[in-house]
N, C-alpha and C. Protein backbone atom coordinates (compact mmCIF):
# COMPACT_ATOMS: atom_id res chain seq x y z
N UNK A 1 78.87 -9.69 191.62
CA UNK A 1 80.06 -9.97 190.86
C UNK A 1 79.97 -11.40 190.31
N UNK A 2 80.53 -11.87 188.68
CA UNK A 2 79.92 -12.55 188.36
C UNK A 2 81.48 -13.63 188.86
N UNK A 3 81.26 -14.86 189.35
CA UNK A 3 82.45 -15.88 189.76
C UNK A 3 81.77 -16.81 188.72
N UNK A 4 83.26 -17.75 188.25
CA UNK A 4 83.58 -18.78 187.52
C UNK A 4 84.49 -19.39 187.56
N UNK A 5 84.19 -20.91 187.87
CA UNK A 5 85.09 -22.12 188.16
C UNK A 5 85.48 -23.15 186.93
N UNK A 6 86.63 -23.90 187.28
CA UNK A 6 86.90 -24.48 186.07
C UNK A 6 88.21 -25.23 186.60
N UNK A 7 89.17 -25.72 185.77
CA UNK A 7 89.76 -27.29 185.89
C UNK A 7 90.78 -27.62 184.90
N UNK A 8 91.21 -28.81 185.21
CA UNK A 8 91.70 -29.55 184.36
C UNK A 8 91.18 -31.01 184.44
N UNK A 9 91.42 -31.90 183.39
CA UNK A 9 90.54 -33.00 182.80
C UNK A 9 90.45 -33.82 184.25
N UNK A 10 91.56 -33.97 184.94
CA UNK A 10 92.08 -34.80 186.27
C UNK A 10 91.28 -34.14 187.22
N UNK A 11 91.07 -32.95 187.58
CA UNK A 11 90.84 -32.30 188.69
C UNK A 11 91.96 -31.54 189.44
N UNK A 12 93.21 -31.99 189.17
CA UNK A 12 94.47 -31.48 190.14
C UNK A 12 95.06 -30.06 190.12
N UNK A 13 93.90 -29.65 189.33
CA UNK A 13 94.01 -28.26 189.28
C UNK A 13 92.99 -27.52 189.04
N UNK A 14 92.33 -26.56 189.86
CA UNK A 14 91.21 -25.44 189.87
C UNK A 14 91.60 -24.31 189.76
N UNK A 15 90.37 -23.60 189.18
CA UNK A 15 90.73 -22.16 189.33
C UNK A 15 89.01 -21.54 189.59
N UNK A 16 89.57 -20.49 190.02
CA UNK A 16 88.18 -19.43 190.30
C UNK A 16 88.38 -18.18 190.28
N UNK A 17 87.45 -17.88 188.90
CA UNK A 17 87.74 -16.41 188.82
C UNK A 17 86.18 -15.24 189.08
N UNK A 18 86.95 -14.25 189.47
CA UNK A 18 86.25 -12.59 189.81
C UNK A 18 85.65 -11.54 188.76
N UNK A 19 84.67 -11.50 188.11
CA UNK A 19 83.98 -10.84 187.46
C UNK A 19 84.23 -11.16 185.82
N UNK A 20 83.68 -9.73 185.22
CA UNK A 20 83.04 -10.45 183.81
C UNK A 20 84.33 -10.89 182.71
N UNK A 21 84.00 -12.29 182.47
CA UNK A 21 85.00 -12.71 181.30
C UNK A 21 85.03 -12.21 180.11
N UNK A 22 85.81 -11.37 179.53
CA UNK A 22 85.83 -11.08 177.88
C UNK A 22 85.69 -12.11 177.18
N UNK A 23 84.87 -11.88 176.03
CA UNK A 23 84.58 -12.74 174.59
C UNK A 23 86.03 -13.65 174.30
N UNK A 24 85.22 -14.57 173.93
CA UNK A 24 86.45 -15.43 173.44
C UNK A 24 86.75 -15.01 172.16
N UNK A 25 88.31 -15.45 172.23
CA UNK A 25 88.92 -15.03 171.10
C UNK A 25 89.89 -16.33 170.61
N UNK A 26 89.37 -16.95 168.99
CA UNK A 26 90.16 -17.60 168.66
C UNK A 26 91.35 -17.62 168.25
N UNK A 27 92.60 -18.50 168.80
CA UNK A 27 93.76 -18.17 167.95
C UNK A 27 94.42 -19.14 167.11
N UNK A 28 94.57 -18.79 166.10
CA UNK A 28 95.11 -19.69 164.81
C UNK A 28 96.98 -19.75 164.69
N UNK A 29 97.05 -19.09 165.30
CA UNK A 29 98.85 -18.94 165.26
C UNK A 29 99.31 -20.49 165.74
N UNK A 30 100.66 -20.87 164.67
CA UNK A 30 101.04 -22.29 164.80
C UNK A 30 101.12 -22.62 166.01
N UNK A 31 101.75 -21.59 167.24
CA UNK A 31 102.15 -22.15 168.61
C UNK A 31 100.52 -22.90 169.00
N UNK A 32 99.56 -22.21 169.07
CA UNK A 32 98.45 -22.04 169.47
C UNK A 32 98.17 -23.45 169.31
N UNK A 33 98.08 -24.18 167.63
CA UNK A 33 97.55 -24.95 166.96
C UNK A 33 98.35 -26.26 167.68
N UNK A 34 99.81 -25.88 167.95
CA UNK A 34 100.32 -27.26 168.19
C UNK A 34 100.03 -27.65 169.45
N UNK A 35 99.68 -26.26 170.01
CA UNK A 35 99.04 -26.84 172.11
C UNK A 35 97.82 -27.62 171.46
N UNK A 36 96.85 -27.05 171.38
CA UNK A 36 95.53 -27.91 171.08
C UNK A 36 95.20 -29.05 169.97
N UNK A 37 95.74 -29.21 169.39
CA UNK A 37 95.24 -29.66 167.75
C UNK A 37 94.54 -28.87 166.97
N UNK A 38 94.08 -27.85 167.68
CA UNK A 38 93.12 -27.19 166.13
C UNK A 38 93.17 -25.78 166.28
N UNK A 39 92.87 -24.62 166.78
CA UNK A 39 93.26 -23.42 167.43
C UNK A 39 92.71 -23.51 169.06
N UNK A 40 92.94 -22.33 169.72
CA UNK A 40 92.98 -21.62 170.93
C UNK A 40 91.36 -20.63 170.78
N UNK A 41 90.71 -21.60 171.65
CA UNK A 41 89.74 -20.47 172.10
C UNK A 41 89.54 -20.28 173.82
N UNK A 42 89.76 -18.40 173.75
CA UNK A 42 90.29 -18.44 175.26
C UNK A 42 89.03 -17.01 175.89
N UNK A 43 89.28 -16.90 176.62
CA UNK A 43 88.81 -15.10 177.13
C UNK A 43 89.91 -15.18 178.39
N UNK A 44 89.72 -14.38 179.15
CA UNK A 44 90.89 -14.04 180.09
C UNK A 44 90.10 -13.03 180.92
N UNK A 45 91.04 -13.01 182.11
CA UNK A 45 90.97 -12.61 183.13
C UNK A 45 92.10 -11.44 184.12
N UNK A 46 91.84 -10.74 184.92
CA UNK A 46 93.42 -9.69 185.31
C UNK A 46 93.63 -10.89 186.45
N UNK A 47 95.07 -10.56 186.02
CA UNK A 47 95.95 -11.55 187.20
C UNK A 47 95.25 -11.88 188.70
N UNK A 48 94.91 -10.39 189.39
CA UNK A 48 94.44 -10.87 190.42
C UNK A 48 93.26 -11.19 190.70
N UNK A 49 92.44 -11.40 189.92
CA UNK A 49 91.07 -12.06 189.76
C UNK A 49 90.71 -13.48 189.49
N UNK A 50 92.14 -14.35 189.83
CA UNK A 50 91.99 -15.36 189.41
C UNK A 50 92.92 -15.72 190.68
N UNK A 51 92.03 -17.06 190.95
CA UNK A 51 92.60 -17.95 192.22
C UNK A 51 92.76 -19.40 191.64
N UNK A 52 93.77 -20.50 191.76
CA UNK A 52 94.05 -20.96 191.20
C UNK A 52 94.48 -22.41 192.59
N UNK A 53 93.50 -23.54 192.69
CA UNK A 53 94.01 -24.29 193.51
C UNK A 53 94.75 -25.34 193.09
N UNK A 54 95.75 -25.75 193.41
CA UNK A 54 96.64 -26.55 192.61
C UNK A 54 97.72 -26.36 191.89
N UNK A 55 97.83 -25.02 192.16
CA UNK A 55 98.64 -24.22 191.35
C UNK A 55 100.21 -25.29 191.16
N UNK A 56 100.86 -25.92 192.45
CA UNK A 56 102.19 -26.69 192.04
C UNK A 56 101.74 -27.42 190.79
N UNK A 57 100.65 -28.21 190.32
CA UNK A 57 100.15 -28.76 189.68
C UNK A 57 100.61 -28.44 187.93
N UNK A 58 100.51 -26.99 188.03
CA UNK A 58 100.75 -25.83 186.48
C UNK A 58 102.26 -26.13 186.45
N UNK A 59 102.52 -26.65 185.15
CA UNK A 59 103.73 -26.27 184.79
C UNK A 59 103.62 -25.29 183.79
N UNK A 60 104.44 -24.23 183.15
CA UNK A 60 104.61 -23.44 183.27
C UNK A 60 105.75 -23.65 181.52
N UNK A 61 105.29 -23.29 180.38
CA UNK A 61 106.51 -23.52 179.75
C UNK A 61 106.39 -22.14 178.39
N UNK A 62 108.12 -21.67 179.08
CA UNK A 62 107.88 -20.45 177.80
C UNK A 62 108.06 -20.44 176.21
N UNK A 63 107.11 -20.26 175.71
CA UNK A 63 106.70 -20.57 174.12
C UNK A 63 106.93 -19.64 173.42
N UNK A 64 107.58 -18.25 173.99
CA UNK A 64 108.48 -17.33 173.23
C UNK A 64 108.91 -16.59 173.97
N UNK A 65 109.57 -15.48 173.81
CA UNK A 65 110.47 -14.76 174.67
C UNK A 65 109.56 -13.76 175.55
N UNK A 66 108.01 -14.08 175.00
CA UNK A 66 107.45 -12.59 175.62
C UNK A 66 106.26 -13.46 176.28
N UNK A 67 106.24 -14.77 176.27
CA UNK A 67 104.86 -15.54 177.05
C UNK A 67 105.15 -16.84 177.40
N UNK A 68 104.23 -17.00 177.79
CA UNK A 68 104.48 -18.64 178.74
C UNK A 68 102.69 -19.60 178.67
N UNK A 69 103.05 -20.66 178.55
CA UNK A 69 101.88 -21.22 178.68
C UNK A 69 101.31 -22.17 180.10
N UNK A 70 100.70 -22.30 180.82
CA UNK A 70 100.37 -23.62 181.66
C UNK A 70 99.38 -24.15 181.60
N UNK A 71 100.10 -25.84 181.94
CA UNK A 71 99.10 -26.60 181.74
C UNK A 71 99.07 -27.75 182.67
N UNK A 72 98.12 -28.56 183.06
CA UNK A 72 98.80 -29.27 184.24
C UNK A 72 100.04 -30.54 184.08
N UNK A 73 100.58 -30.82 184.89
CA UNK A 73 101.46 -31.39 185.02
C UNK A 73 100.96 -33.02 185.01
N UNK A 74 99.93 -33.67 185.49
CA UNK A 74 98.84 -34.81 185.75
C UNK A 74 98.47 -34.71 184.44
N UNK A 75 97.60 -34.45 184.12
CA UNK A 75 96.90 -34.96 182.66
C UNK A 75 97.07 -34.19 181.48
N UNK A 76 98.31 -33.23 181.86
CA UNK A 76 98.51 -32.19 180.08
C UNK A 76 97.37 -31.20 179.79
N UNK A 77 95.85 -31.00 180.25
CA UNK A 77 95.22 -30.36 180.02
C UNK A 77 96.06 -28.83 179.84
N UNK A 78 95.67 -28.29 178.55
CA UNK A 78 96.30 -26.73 178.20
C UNK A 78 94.89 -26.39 179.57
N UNK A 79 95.61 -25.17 180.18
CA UNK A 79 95.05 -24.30 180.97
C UNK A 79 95.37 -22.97 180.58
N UNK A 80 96.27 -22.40 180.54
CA UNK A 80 96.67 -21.04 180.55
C UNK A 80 97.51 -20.35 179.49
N UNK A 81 97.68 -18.81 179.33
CA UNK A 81 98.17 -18.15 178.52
C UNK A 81 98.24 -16.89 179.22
N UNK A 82 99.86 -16.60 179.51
CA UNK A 82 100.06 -15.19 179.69
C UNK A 82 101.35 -14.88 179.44
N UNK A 83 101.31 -13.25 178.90
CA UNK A 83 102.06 -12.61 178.09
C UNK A 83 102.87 -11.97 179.69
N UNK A 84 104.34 -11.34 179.50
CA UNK A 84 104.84 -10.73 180.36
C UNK A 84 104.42 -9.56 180.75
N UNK A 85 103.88 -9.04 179.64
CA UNK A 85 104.13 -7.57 179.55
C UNK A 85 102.86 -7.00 179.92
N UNK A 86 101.69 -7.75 180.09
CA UNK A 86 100.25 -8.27 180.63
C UNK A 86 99.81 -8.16 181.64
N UNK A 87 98.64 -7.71 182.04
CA UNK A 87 98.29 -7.91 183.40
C UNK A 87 97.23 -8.85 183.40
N UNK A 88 96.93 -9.69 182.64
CA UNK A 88 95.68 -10.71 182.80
C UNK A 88 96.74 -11.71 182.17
N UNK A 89 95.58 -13.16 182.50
CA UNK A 89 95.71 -14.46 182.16
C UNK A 89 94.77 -15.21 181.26
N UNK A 90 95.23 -15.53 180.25
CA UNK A 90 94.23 -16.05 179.30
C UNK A 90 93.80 -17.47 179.82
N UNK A 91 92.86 -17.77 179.72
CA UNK A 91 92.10 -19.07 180.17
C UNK A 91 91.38 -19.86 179.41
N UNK A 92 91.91 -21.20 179.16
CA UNK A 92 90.85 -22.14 177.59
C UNK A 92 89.41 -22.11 178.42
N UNK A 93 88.53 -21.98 177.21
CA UNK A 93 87.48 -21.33 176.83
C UNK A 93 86.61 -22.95 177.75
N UNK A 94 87.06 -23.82 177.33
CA UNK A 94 86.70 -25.37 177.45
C UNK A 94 87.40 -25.99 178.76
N UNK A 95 87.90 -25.01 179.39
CA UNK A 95 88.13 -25.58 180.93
C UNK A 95 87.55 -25.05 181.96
N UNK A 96 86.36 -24.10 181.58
CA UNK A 96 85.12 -23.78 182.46
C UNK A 96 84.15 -24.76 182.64
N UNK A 97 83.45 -25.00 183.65
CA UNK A 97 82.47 -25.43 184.41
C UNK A 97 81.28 -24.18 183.08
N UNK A 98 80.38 -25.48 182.85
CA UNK A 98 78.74 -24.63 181.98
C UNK A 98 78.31 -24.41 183.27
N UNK A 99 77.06 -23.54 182.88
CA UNK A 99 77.02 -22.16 182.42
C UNK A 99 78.24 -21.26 182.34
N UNK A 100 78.97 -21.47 181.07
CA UNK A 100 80.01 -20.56 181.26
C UNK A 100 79.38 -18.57 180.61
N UNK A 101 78.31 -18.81 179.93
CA UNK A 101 77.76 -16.98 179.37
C UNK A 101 78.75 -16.41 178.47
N UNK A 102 79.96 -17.12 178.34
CA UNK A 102 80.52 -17.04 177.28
C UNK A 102 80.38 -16.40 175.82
N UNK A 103 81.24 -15.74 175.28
CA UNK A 103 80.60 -15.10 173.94
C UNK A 103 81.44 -15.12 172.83
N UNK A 104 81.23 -15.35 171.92
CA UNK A 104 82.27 -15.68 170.69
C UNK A 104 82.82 -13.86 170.15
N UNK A 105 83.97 -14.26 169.87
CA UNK A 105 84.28 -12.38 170.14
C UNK A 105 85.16 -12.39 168.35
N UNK A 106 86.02 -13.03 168.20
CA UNK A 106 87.13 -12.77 166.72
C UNK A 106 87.82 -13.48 166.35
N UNK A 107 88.73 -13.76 165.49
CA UNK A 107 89.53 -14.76 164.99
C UNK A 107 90.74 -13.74 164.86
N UNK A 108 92.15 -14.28 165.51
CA UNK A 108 93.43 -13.70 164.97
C UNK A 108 94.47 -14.58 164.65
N UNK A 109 95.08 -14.41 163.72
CA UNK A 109 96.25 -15.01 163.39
C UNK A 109 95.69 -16.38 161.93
N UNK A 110 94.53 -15.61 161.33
CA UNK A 110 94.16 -15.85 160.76
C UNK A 110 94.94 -16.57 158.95
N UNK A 111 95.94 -15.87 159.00
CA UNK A 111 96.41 -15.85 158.30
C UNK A 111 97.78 -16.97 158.55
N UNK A 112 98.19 -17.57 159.65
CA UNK A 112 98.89 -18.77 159.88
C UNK A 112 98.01 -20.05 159.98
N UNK A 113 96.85 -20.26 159.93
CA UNK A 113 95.71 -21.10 160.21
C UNK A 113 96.29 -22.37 159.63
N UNK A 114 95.80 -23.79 160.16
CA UNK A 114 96.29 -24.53 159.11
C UNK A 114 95.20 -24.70 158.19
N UNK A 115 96.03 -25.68 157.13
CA UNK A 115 95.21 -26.03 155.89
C UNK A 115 93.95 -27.30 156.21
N UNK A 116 93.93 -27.14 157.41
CA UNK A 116 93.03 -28.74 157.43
C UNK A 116 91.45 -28.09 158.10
N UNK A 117 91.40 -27.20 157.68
CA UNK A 117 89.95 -26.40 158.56
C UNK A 117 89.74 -24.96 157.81
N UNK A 118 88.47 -24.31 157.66
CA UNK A 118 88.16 -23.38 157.39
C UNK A 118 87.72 -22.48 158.29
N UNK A 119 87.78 -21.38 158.36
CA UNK A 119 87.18 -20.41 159.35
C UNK A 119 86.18 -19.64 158.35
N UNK A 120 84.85 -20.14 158.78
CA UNK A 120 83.63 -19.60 158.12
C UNK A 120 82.47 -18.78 158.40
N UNK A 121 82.91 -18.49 159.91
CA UNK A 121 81.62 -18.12 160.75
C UNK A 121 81.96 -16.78 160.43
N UNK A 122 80.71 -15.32 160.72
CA UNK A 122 80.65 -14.34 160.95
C UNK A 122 81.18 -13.71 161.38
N UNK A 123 82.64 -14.28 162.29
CA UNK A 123 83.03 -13.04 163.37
C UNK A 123 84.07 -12.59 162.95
N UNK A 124 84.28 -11.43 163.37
CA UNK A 124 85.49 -10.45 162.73
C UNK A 124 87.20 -11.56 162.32
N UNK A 125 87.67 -11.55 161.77
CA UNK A 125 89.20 -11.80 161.28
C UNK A 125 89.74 -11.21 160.81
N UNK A 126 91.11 -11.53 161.85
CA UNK A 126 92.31 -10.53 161.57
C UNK A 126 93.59 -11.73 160.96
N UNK A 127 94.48 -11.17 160.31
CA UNK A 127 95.32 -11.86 159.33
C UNK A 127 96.08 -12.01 160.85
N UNK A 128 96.63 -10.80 161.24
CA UNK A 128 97.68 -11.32 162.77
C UNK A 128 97.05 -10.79 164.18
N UNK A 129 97.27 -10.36 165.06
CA UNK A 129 96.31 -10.31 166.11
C UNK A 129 96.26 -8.88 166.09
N UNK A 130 95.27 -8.74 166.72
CA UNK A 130 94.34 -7.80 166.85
C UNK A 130 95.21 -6.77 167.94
N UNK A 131 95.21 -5.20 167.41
CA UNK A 131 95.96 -4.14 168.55
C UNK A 131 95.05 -3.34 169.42
């Protein structure tokens, strides 16, 4: 089973997760853009496949009526993304420990993107996210 560890910039928060990570998937949607500065690249994990040390650490803030984001509370690092209605947790792509085996998977929300960047690469795009 493949395990993967990862963080925030401080340390005051770990996580470790249980088998294979799905392709990352970029997201261009404004919420997305204003956590990071530029979009969301994440893959994810099912809820209980993920162990999380530090967890008081996550704050926890809901960014629409149907999801919530965390990130730590110590140094702001974005960590997380999960939907209610969900049984996994999305995880930034860039708060894994390398060798992450990672794989570039699609672009959604393509169509809210800002104006200060192009999306040029090969991989599939969708105007809003992908069903």
């Amino acid at each position: 089973m493949e395990i993967h560890e990862g963080g925030c910039l401080c340390g005051a928060v770990r996580f470790k997760t249980r088998g294979k990570l799905r392709e990352v998937i970029f997201c261009h949607c404004s919420q997305c853009r204003k956590q990071t500065g530029l979009y969301y690249a994440a893959t994810n994990v099912k809820n209980n496949d993920i162990d999380v040390e530090g967890a008081d650490n996550v704050t926890w803030y809901r960014s629409s009526p149907e999801a919530q984001r965390g990130f730590c509370r110590s140094c702001g690092s974005a960590l997380f993304w999960k939907a209610d209605a969900l049984d996994y947790t999305s995880i930034l792509a860039g708060t894994f420990e390398e060798p992450t085996r990672l794989e570039p998977g699609y672009h959604i929300y393509c169509a809210d993107k800002g104006d200060y960047y192009d999306v040029d690469d090969e991989l599939p795009k969708f105007d809003q996210g992908r069903a």
